[in-house]
N, C-alpha and C. Protein backbone atom coordinates (compact mmCIF):
# COMPACT_ATOMS: atom_id res chain seq x y z
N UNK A 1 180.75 184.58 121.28
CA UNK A 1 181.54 183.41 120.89
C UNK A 1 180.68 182.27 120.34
N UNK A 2 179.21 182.27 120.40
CA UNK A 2 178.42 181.58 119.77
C UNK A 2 178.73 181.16 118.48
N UNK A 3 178.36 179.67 118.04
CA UNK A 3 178.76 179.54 116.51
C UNK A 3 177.18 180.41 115.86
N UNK A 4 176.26 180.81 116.34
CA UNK A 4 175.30 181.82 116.02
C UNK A 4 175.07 182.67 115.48
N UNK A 5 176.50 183.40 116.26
CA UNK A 5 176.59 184.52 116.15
C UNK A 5 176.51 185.30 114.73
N UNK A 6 175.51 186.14 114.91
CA UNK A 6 175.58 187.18 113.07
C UNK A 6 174.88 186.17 112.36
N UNK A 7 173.84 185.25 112.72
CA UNK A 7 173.10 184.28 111.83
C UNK A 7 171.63 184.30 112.17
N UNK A 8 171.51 184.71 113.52
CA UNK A 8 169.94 184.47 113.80
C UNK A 8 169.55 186.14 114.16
N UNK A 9 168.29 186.54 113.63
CA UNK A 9 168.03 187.98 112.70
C UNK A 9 166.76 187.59 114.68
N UNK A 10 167.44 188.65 115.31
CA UNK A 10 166.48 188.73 116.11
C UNK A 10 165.05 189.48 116.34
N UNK A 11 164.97 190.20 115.13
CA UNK A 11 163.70 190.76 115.00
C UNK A 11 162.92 189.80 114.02
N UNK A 12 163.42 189.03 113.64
CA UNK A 12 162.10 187.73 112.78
C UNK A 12 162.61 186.49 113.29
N UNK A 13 161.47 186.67 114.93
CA UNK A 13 161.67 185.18 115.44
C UNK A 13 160.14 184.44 115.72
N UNK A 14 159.90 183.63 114.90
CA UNK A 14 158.75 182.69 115.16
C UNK A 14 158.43 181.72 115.88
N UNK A 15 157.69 181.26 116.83
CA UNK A 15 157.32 179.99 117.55
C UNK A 15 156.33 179.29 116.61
N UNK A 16 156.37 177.80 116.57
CA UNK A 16 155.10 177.02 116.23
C UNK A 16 155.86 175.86 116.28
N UNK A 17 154.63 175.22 116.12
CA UNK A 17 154.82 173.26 116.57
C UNK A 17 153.41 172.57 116.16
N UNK A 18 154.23 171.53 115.83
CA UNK A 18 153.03 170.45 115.39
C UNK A 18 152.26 169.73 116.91
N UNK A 19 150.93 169.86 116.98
CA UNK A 19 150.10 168.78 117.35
C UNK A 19 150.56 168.98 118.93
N UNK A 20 151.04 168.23 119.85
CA UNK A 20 151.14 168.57 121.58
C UNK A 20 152.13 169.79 121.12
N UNK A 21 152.64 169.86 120.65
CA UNK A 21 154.25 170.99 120.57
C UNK A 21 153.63 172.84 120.07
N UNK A 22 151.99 172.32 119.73
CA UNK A 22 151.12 173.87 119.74
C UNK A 22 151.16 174.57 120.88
N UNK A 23 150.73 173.58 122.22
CA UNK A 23 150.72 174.01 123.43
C UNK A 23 151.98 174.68 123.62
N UNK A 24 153.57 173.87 123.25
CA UNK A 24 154.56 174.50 123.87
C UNK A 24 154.57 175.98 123.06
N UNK A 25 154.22 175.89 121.69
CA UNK A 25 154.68 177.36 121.29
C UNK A 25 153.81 178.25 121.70
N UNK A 26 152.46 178.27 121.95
CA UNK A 26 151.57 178.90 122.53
C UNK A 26 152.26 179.67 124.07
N UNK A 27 152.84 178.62 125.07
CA UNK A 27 153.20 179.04 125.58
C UNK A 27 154.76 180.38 125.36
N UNK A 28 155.06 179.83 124.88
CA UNK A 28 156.32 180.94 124.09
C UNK A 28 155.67 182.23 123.38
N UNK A 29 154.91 182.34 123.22
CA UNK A 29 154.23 183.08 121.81
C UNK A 29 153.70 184.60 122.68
N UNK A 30 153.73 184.61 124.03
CA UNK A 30 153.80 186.01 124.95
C UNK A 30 155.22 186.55 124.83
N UNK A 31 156.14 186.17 124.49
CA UNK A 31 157.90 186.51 125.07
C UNK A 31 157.13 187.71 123.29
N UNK A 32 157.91 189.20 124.25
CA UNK A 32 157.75 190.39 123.38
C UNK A 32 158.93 190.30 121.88
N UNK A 33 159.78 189.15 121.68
CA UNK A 33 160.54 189.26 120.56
C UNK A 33 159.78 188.01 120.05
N UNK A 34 158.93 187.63 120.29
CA UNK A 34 158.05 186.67 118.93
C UNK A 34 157.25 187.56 117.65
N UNK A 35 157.03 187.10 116.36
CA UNK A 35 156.82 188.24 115.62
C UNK A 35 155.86 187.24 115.02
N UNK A 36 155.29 186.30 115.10
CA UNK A 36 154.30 185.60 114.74
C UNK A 36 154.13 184.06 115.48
N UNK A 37 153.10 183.40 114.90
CA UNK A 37 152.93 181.98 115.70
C UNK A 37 152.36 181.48 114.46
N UNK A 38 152.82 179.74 114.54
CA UNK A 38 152.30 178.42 113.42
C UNK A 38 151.84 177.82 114.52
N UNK A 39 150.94 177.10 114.42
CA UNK A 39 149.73 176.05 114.93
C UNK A 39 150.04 174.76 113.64
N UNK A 40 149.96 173.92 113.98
CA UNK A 40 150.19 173.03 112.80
C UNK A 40 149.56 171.60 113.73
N UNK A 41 147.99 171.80 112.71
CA UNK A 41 147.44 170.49 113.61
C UNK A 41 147.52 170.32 115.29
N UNK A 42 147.31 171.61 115.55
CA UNK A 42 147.39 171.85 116.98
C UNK A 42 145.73 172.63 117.41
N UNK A 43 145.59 172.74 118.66
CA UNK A 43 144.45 173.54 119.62
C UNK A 43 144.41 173.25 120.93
N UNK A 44 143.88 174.47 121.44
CA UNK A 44 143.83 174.09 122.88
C UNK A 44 142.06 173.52 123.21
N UNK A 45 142.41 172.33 124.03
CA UNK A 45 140.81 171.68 124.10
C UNK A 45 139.85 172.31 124.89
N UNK A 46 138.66 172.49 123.80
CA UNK A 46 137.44 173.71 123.88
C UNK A 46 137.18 173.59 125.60
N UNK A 47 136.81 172.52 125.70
CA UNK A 47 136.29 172.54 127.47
C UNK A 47 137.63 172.21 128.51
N UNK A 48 137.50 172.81 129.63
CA UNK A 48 138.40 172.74 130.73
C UNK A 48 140.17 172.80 130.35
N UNK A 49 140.84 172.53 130.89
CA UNK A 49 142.08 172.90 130.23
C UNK A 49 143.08 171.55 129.46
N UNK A 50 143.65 172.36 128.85
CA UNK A 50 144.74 170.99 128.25
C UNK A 50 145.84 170.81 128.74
N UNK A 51 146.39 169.47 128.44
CA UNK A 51 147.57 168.94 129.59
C UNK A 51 147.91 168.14 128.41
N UNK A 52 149.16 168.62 128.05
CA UNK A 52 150.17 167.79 127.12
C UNK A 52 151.62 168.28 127.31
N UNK A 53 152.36 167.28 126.91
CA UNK A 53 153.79 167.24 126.87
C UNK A 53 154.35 167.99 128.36
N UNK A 54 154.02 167.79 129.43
CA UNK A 54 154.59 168.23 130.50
C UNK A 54 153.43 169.32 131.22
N UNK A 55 152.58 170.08 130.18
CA UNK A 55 152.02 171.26 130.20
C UNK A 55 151.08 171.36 130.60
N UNK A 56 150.08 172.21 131.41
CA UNK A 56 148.62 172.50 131.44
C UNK A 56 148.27 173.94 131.20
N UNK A 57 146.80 174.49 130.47
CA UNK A 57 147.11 175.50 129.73
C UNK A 57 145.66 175.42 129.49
N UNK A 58 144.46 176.71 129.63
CA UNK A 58 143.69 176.74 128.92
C UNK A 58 142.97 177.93 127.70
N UNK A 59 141.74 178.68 127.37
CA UNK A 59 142.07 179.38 126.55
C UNK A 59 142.48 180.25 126.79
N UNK A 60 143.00 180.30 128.41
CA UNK A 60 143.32 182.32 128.53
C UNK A 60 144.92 182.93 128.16
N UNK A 61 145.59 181.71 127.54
CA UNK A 61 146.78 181.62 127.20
C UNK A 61 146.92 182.37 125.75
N UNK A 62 145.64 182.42 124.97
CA UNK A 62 145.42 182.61 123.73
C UNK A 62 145.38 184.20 124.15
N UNK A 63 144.71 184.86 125.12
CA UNK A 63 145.04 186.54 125.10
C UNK A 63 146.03 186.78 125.40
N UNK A 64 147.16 186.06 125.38
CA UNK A 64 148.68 186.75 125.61
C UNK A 64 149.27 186.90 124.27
N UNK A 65 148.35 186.52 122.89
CA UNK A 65 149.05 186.80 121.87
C UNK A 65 149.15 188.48 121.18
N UNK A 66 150.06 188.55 121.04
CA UNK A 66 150.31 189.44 120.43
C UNK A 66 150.87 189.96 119.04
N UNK A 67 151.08 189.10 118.70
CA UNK A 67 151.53 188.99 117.12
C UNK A 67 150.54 187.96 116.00
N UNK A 68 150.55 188.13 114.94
CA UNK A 68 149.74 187.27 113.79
C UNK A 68 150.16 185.54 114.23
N UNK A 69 148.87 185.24 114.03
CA UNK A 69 149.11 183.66 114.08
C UNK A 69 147.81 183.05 112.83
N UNK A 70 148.66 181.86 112.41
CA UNK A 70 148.56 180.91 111.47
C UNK A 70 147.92 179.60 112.01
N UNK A 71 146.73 179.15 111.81
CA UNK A 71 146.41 177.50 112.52
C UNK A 71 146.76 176.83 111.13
N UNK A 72 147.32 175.72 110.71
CA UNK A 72 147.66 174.76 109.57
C UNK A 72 146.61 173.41 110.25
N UNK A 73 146.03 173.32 109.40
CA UNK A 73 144.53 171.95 109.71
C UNK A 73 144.06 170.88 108.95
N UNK A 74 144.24 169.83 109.40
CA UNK A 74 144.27 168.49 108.22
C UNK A 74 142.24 168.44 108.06
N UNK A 75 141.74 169.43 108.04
CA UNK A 75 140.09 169.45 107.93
C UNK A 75 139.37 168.72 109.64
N UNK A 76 138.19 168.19 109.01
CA UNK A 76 137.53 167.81 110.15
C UNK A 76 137.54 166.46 110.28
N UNK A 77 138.89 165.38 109.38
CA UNK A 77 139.70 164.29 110.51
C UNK A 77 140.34 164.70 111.05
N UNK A 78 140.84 165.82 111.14
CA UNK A 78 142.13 166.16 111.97
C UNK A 78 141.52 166.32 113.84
N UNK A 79 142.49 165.12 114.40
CA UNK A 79 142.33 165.15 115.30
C UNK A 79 142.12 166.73 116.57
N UNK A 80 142.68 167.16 115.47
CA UNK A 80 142.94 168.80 116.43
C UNK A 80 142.19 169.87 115.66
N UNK A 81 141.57 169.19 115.12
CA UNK A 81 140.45 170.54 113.91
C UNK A 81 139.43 170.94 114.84
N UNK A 82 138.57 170.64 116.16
CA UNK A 82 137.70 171.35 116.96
C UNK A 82 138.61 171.71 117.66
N UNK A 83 139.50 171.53 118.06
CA UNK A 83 140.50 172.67 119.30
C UNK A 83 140.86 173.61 118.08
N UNK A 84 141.85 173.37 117.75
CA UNK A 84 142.51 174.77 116.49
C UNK A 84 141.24 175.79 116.20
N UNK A 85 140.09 175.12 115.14
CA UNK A 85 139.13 175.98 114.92
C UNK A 85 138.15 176.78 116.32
N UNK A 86 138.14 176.26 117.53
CA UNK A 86 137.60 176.79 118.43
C UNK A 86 139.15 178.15 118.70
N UNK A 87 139.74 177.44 119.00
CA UNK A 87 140.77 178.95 118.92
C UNK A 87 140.78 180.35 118.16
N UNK A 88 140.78 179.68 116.98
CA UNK A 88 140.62 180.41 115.88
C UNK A 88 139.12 181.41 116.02
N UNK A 89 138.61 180.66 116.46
CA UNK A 89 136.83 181.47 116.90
C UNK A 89 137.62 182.54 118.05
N UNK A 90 138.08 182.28 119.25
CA UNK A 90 138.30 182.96 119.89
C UNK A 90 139.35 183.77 120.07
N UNK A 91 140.35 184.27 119.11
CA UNK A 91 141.30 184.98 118.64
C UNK A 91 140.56 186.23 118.09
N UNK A 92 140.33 187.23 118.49
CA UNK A 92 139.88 188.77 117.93
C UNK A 92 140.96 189.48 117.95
N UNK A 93 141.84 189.72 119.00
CA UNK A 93 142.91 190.63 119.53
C UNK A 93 144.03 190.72 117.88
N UNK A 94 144.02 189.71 117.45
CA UNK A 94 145.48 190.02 116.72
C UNK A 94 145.14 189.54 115.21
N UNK A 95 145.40 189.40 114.54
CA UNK A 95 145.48 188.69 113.05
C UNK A 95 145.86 187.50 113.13
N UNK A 96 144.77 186.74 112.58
CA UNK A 96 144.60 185.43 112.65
C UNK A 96 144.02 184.81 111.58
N UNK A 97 144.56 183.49 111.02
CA UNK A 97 144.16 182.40 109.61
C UNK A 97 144.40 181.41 109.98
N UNK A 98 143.25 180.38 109.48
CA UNK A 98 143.50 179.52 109.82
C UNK A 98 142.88 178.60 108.42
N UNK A 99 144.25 177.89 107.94
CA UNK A 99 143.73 177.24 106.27
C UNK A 99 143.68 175.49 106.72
N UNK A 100 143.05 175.09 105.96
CA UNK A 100 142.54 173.24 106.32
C UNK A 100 142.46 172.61 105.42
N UNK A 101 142.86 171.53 105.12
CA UNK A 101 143.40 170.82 103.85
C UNK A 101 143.08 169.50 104.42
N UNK A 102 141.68 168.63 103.42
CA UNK A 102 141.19 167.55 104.16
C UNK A 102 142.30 166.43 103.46
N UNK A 103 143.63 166.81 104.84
CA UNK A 103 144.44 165.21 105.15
C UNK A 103 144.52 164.51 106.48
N UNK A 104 143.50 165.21 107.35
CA UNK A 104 143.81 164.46 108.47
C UNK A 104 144.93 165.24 109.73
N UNK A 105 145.46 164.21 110.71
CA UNK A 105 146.06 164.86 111.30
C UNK A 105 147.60 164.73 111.01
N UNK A 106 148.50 164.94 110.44
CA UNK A 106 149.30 165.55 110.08
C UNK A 106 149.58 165.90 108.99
N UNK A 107 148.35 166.15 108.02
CA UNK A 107 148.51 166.77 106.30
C UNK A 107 149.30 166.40 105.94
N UNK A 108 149.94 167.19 104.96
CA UNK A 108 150.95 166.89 103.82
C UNK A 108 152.73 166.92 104.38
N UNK A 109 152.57 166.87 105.78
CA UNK A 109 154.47 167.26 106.29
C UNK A 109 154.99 165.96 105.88
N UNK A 110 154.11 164.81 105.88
CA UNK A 110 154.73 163.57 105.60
C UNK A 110 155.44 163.54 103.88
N UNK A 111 154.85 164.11 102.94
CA UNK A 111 155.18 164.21 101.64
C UNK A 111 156.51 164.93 101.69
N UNK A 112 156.83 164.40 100.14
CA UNK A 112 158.36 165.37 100.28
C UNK A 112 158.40 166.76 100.40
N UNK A 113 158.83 167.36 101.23
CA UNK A 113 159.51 168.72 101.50
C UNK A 113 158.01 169.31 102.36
N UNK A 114 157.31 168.63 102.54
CA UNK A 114 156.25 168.83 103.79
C UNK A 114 155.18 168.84 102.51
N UNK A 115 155.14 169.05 101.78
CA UNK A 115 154.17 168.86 100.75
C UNK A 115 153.43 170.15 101.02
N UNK A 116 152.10 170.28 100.87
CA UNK A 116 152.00 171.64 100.71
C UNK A 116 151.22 172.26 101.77
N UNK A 117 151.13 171.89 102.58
CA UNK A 117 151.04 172.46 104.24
C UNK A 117 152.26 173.09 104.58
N UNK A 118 152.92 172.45 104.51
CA UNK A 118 154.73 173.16 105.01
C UNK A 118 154.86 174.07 103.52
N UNK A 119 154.37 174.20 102.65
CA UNK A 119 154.36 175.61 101.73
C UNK A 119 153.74 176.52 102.12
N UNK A 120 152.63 176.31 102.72
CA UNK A 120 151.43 177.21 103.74
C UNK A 120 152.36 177.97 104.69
N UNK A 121 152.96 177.33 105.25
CA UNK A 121 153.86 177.71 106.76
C UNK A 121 154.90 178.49 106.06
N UNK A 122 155.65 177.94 105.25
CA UNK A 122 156.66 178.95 104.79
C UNK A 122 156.05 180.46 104.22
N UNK A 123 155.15 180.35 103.14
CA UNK A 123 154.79 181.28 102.90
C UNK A 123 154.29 182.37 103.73
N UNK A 124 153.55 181.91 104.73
CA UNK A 124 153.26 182.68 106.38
C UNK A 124 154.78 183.03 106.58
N UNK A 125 155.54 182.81 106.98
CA UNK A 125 157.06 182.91 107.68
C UNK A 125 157.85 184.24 106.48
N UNK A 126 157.72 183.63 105.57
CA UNK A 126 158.29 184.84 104.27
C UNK A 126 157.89 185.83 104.26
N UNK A 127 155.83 186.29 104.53
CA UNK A 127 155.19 187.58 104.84
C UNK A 127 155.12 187.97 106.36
N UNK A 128 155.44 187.11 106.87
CA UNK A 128 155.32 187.58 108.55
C UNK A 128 156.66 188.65 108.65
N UNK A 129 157.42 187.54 108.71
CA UNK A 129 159.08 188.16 108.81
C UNK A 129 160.09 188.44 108.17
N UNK A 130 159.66 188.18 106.26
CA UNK A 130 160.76 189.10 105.62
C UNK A 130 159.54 189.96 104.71
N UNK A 131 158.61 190.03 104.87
CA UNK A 131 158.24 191.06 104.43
C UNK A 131 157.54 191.04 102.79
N UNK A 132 157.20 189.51 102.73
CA UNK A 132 157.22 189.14 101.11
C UNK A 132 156.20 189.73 100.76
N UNK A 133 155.62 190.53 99.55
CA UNK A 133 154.57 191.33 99.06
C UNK A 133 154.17 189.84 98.63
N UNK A 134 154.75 188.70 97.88
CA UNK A 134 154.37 187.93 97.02
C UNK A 134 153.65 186.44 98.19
N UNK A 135 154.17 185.96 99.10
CA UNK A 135 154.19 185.47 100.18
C UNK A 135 152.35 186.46 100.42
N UNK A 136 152.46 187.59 100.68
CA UNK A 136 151.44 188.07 101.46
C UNK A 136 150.17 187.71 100.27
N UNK A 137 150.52 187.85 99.04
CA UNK A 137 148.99 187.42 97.90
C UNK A 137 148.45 186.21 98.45
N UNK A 138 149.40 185.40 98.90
CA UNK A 138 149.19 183.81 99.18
C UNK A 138 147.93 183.67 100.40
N UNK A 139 147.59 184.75 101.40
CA UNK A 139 146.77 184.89 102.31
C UNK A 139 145.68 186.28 102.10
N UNK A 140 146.36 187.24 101.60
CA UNK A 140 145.53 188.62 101.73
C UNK A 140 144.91 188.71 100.41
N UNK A 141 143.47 189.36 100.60
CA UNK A 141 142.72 189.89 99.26
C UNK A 141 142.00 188.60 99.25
N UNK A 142 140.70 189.22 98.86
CA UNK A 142 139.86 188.72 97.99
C UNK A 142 139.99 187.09 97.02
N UNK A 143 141.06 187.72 96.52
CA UNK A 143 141.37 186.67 95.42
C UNK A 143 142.90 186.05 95.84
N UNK A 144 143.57 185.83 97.14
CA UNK A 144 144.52 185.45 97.18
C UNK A 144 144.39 183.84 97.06
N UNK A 145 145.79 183.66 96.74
CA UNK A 145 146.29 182.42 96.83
C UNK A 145 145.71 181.04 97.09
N UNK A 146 145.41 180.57 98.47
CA UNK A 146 145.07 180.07 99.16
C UNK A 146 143.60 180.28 99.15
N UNK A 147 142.93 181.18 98.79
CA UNK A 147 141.78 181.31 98.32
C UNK A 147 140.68 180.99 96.89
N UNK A 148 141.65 180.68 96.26
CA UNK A 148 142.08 179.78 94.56
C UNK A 148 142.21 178.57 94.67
N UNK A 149 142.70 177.96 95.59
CA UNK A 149 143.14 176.62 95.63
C UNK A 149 142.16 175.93 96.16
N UNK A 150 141.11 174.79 95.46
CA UNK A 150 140.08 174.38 95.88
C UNK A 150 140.78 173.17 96.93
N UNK A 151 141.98 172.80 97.23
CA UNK A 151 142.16 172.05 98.04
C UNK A 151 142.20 172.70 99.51
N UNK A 152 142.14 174.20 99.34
CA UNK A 152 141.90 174.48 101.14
C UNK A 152 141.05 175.02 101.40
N UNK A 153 140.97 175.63 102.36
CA UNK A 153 139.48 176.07 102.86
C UNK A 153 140.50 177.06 103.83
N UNK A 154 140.51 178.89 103.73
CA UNK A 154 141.19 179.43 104.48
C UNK A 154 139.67 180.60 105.29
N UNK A 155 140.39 180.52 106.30
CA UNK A 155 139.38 181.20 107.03
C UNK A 155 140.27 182.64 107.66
N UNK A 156 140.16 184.10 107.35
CA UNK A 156 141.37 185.04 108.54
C UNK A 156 140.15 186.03 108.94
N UNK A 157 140.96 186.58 109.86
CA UNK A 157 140.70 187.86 110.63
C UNK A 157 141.87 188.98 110.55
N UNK A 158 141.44 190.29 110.15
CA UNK A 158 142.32 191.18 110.35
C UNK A 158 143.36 190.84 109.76
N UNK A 159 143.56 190.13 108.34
CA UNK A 159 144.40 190.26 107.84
C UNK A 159 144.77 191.10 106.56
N UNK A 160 143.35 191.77 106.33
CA UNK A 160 143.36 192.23 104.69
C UNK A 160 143.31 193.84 104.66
């Protein structure tokens, strides 16, 4: 009886969150119907554990992933660019990228239509969970996408 109902595709369901709201999807990002994770100006802090938005959590939260994850990074102002990138170091288990775009800590979401960080994220979301061959150039190969664009700096594992 949900107004839902026949609208939400339960095999392409994603967690992510901006900045304290990393922690919450992190925490979500073990439940076995997640099919990827966004980090957006988020990390968990390198020494001892982190405590935000209600939460405490440190890196051993990161081996419960199981699906591809995405860090989105305003460079090295971004308040969360040594947590995210220390994550990103310690992520082997699964497929992992993490692209950085020197705006600081919340990049381009402020611009219209998220500007082109929130194009980053979509394009992740289009190859994660519908399967985009064109979406996937944007991260994979040699010569993809995001790898062209002298405004980012993408770093993956196990994605190519």
């Amino acid at each position: 009886d949900s107004d839902y109902y026949g609208l939400i595709d339960p095999s392409a369901i994603a967690v992510s969150g901006f900045s304290c709201g990393g922690l919450q999807a992190l925490f979500s990002a073990g439940d076995p119907r997640v099919k990827t994770v966004v980090m957006m100006n988020s990390g968990l802090f390198p020494e001892g554990p982190t405590t935000m938005a209600g939460m405490t959590a440190d890196k051993s939260l990161l081996q419960k992933l199981h699906t591809p994850i995405l860090y989105v990074l305003g460079g090295d102002t971004d308040i969360a660019y040594t947590a995210g990138m220390d994550d990103f170091a310690r992520v082997e288990h699964v497929s992992a990228a993490v692209a950085n775009i020197n705006k600081g800590h919340g990049g381009t979401y402020w611009e219209r239509n998220g500007g082109p960080a929130a194009q980053v994220v979509v394009n992740w979301l289009n190859w994660q969970l519908r399967d985009s061959a064109e979406a996937r150039r944007y991260f994979a190969g040699d010569d993809c996408g995001l790898c062209r664009d002298a405004a980012w700096r993408l770093e993956k594992k196990h994605l190519d």
